[in-house]
Protein backbone atom coordinates (compact mmCIF):
# COMPACT_ATOMS: atom_id res chain seq x y z
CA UNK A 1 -11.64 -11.48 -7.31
CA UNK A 2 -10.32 -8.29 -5.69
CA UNK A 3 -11.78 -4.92 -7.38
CA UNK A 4 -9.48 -2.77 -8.89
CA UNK A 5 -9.09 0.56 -7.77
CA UNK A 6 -8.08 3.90 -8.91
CA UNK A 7 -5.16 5.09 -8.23
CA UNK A 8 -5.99 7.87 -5.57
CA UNK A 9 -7.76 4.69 -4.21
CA UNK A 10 -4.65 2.76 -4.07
CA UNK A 11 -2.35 5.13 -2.43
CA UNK A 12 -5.50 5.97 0.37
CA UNK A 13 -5.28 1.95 0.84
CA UNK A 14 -1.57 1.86 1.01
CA UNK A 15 -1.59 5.02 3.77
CA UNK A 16 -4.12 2.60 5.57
CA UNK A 17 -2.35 -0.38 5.60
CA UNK A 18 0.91 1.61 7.27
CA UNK A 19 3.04 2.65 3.99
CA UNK A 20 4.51 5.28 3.93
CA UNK A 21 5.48 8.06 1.45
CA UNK A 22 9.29 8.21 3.12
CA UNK A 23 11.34 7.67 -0.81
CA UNK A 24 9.19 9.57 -2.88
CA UNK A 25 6.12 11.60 -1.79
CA UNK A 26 2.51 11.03 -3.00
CA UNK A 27 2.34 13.01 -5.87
CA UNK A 28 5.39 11.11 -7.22
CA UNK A 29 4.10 7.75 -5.97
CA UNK A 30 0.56 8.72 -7.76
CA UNK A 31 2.52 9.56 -11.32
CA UNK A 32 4.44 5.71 -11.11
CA UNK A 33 0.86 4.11 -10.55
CA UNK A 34 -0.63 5.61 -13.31
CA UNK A 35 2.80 4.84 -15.85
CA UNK A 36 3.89 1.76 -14.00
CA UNK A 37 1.30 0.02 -12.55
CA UNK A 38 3.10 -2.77 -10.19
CA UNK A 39 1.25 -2.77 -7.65
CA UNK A 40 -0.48 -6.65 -7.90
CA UNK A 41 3.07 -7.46 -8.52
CA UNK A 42 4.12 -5.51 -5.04
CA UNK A 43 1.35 -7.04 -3.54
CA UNK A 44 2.19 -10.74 -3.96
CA UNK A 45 4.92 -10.00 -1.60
CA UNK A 46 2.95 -8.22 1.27
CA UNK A 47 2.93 -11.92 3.42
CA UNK A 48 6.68 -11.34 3.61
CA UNK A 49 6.42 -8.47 5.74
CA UNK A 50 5.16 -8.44 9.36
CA UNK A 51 1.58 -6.91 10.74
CA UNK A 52 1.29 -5.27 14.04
CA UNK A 53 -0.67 -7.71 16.46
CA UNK A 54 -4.28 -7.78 16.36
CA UNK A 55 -4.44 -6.27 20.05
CA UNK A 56 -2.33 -3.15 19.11
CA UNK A 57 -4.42 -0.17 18.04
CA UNK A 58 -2.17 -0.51 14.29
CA UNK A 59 -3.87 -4.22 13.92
CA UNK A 60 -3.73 -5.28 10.41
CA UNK A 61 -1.60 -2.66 9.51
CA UNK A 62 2.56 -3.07 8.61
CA UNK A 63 5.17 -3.08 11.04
């Protein structure tokens, strides 16, 4: 089972898996995590989105 992490943690691994802060910035995204935690919810849908190829320097990260 995956460890849970705080949510400073969670936005640092979002930032390093390529999301970005484009909608609403991290402050804003950091308040929502901490009132509306959906983020194992989110996450169940991550293999419907593209990673960059494991040659590129973004490997593992979103397209």
């Amino acid at each position: 089972m995956k460890q849970l992490l705080t949510t400073n943690e969670l936005i640092s691994h979002m930032k390093e898996k390529g999301i970005r802060f484009n909608v609403i910035n991290e402050e804003e995204a950091k308040a929502f995590l901490e009132n509306n935690n959906y983020y194992m919810k989110l996450a169940s849908y991550r293999t419907n989105y593209p990673k960059c190829d494991e040659n590129s320097s973004r490997a593992g990260k979103y397209e």
